[in-house]
C-alpha atoms as a PDB file:
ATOM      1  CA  UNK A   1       0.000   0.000   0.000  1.00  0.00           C
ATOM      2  CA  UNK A   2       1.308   3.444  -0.819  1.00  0.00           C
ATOM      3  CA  UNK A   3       1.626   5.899   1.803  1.00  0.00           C
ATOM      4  CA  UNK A   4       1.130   9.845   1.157  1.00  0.00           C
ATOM      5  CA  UNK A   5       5.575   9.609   1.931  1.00  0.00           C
ATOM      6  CA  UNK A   6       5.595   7.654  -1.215  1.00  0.00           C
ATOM      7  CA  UNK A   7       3.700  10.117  -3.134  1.00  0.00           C
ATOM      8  CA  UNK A   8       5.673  12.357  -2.729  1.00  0.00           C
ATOM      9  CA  UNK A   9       9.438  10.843  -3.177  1.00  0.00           C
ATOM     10  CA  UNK A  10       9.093  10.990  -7.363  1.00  0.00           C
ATOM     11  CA  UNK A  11       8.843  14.936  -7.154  1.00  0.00           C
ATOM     12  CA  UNK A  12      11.972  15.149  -4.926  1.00  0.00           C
ATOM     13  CA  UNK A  13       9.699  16.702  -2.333  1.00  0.00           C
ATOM     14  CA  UNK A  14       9.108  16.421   1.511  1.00  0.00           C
ATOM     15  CA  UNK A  15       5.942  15.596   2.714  1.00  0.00           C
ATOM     16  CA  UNK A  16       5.394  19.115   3.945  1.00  0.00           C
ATOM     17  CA  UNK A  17       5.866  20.109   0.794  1.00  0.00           C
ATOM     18  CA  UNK A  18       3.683  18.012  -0.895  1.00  0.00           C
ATOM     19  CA  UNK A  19       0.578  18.602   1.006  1.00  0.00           C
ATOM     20  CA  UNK A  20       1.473  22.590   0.412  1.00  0.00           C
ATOM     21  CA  UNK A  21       1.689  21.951  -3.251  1.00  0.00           C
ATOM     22  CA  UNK A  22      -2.026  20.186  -3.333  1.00  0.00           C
ATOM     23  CA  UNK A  23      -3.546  22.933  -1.017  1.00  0.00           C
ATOM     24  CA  UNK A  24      -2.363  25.461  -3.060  1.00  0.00           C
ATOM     25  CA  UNK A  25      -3.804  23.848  -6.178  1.00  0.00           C
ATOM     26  CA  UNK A  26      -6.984  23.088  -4.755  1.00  0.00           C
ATOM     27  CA  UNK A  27      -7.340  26.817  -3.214  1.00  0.00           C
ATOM     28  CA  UNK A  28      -6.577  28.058  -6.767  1.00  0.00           C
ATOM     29  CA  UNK A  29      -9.193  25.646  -8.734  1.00  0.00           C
ATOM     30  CA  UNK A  30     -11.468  26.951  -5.809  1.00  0.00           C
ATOM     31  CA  UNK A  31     -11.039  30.987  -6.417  1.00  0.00           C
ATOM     32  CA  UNK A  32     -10.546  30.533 -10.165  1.00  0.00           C
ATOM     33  CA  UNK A  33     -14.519  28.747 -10.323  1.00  0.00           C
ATOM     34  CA  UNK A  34     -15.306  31.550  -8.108  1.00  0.00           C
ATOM     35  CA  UNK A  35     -14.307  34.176 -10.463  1.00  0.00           C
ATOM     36  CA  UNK A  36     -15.933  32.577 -13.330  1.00  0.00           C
ATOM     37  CA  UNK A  37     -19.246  33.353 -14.858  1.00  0.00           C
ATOM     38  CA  UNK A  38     -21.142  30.654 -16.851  1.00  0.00           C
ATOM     39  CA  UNK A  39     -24.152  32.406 -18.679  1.00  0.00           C
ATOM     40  CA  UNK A  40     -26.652  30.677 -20.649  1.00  0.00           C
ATOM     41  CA  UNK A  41     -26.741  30.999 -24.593  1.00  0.00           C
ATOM     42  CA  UNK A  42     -29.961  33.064 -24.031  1.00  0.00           C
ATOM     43  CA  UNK A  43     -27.739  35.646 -21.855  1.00  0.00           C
ATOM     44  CA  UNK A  44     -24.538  35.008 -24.176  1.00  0.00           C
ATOM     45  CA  UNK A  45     -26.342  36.457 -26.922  1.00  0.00           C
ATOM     46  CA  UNK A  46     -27.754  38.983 -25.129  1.00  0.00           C
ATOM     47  CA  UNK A  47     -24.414  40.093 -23.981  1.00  0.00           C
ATOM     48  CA  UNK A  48     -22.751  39.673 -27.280  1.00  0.00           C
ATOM     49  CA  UNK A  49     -25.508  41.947 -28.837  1.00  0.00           C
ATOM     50  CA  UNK A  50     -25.024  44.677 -26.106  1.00  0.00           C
ATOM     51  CA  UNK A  51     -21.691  44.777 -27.079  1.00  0.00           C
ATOM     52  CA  UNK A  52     -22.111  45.048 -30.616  1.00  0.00           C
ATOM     53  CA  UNK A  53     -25.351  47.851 -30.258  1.00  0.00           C
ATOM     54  CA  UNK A  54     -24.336  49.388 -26.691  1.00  0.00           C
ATOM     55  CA  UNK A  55     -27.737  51.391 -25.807  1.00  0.00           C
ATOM     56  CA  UNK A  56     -27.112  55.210 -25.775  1.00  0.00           C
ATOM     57  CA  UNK A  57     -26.345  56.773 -22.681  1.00  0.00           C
ATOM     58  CA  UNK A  58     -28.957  58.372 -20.461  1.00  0.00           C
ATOM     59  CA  UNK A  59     -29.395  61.437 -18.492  1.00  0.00           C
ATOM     60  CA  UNK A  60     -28.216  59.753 -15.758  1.00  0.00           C
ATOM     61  CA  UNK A  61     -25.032  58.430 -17.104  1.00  0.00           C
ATOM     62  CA  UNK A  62     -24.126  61.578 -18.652  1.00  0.00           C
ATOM     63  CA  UNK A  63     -24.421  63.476 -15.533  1.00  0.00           C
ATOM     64  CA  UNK A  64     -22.174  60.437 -13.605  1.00  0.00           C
ATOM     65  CA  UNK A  65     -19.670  61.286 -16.475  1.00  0.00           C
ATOM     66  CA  UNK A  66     -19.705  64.842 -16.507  1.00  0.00           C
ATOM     67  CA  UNK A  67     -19.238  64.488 -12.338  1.00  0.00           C
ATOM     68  CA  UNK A  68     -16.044  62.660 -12.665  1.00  0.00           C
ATOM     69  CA  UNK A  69     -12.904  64.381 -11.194  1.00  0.00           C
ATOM     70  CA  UNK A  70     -10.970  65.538 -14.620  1.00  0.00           C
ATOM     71  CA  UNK A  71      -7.220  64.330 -14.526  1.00  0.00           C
END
């Protein structure tokens, strides 16, 4: 039976180092499905069209615009 010592000895590491290593590559599958949005094709195509015919810009967005600091 393998032991978590042996599955670590072919990548030259420790143990210690071993168990960091899978942490940190579970804790980065974890924030990078986090930071992912999946949107349906419905919304897809909604978005893609929005980008492609961007509504024109309201009152309210002009005045947000116009009350930005100028640099």
């Amino acid at each position: 039976m393998l032991t978590e010592i042996d599955a670590a000895a072919p990548g030259n590491t420790d143990l210690t180092d071993f168990v960091l290593q899978l942490a940190l590559r579970g804790a980065k599958t974890v924030i990078e499905e986090a930071e992912r949005i999946t949107l349906s094709k419905r919304d897809t195509r909604l978005w893609l069209d929005l980008l492609d015919n961007p509504p024109k810009p309201n009152r309210r967005l002009i005045a947000a615009i116009k009350a930005l600091p100028r640099s």
